[in-house]
C-alpha atoms as a PDB file:
ATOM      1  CA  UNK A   1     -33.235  15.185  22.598  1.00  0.00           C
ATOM      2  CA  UNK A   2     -31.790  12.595  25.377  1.00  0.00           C
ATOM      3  CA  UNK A   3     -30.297  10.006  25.234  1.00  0.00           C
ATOM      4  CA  UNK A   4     -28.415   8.157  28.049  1.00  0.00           C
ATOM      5  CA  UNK A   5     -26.443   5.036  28.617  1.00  0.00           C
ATOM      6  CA  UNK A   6     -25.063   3.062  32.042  1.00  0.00           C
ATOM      7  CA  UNK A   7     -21.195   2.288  32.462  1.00  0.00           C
ATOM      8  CA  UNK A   8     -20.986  -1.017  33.022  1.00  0.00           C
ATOM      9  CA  UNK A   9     -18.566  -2.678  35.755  1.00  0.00           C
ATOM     10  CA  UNK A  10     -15.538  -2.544  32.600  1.00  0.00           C
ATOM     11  CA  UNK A  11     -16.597   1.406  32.135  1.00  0.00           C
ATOM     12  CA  UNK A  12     -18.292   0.653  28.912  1.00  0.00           C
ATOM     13  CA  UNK A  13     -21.497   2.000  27.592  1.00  0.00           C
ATOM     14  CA  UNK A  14     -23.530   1.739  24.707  1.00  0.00           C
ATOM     15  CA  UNK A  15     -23.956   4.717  22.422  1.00  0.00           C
ATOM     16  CA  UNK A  16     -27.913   4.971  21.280  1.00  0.00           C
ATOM     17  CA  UNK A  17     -28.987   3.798  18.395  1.00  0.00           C
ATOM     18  CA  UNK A  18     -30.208   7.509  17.522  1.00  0.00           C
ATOM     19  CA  UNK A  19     -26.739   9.027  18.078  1.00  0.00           C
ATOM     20  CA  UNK A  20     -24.675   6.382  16.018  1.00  0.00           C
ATOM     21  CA  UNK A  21     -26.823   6.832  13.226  1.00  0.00           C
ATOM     22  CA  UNK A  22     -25.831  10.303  13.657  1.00  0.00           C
ATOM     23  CA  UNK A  23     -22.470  10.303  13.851  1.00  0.00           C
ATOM     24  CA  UNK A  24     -22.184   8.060  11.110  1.00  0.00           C
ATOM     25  CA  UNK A  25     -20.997   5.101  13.388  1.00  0.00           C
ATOM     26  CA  UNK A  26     -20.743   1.434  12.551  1.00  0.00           C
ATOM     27  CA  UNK A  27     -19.635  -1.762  14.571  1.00  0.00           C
ATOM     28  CA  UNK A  28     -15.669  -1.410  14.949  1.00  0.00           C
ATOM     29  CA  UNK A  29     -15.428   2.249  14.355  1.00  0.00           C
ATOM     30  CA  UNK A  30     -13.611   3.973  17.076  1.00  0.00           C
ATOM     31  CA  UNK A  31     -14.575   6.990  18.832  1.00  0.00           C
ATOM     32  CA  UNK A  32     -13.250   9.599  20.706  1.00  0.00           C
ATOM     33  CA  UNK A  33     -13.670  11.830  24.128  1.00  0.00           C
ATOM     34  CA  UNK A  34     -12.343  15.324  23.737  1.00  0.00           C
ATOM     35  CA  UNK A  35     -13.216  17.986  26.234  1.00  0.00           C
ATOM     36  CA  UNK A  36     -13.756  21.803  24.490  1.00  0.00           C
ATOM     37  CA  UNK A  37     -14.659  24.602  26.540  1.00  0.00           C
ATOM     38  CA  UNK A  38     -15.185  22.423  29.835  1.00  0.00           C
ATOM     39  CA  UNK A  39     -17.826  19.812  27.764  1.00  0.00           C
ATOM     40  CA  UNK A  40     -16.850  16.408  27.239  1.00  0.00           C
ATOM     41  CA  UNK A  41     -17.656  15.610  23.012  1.00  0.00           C
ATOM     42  CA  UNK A  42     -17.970  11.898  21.777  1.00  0.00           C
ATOM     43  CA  UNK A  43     -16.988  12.074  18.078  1.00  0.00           C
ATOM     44  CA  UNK A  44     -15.520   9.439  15.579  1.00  0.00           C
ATOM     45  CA  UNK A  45     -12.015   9.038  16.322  1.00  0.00           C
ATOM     46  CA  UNK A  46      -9.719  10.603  13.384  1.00  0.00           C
ATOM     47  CA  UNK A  47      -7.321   8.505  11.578  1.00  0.00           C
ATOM     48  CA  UNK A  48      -3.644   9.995  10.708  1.00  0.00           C
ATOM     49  CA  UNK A  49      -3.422   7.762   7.789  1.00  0.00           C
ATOM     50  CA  UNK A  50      -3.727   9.510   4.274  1.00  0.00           C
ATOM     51  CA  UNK A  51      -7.102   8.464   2.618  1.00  0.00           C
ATOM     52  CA  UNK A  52      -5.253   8.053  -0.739  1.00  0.00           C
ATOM     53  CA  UNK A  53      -2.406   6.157   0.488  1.00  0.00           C
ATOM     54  CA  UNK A  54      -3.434   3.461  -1.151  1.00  0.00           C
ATOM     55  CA  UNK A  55      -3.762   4.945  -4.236  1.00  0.00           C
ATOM     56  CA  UNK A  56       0.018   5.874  -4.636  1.00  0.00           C
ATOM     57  CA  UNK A  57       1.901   4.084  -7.096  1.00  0.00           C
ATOM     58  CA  UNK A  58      -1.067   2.985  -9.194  1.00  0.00           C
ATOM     59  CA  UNK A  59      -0.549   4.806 -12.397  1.00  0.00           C
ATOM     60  CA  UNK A  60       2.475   5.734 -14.130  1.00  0.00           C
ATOM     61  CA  UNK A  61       4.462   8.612 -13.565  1.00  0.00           C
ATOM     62  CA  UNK A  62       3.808  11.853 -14.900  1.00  0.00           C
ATOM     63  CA  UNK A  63       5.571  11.589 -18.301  1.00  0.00           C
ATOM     64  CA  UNK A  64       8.784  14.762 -17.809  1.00  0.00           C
ATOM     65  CA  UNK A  65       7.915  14.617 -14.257  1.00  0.00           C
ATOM     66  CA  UNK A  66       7.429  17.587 -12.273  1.00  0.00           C
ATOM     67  CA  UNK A  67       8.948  19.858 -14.787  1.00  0.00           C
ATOM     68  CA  UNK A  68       6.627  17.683 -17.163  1.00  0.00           C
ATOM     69  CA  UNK A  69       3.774  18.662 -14.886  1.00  0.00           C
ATOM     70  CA  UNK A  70       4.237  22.469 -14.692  1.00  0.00           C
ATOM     71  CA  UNK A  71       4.447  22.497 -18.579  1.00  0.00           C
ATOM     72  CA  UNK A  72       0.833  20.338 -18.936  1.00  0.00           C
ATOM     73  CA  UNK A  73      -0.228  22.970 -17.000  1.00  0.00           C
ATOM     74  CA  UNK A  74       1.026  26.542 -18.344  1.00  0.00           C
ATOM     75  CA  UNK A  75      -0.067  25.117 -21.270  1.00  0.00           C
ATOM     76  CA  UNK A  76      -3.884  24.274 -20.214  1.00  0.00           C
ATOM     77  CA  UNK A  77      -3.752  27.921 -18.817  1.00  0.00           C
ATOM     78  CA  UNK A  78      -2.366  29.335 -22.334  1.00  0.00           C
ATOM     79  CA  UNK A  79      -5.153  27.629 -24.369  1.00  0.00           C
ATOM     80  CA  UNK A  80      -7.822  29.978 -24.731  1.00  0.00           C
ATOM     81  CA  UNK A  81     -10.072  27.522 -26.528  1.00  0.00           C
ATOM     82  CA  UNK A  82     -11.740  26.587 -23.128  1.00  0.00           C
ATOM     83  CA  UNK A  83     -12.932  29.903 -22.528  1.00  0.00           C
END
């Protein structure tokens, strides 16, 4: 498989069709240029934000807390029901 692009006068190119397809790539996604083991890898760019940030603080807090939590759970563990 090939696939090329030019660099245009700004140093942009235009990944192939083919290769944003598989890289899962969409208009606006960013990319990045790493260099492993003297090759030069296009790949999309990784985000530091937390996937689920967005999902903290939507439900109620864990009735007893984290003590509260730890006793849910021994107690799943204990109950032999499941088994």
């Amino acid at each position: 498989m090939k696939n090329s692009s030019t660099i245009s006068s700004k140093g942009q190119i235009t990944v192939p069709q083919e290769i944003r397809k598989r890289l899962g790539l969409e208009p606006g996604d960013r990319v990045e240029f790493v260099v492993e083991e003297g090759r030069t890898v296009i790949r999309p760019a990784r985000t530091e934000v937390n996937p689920f940030e967005k999902f903290i603080g939507i439900a109620d807090p864990f009735p007893g807390g984290e003590e509260g939590i730890k006793a849910w759970i021994d107690d799943m563990r204990s109950d032999k029901d499941y088994e």
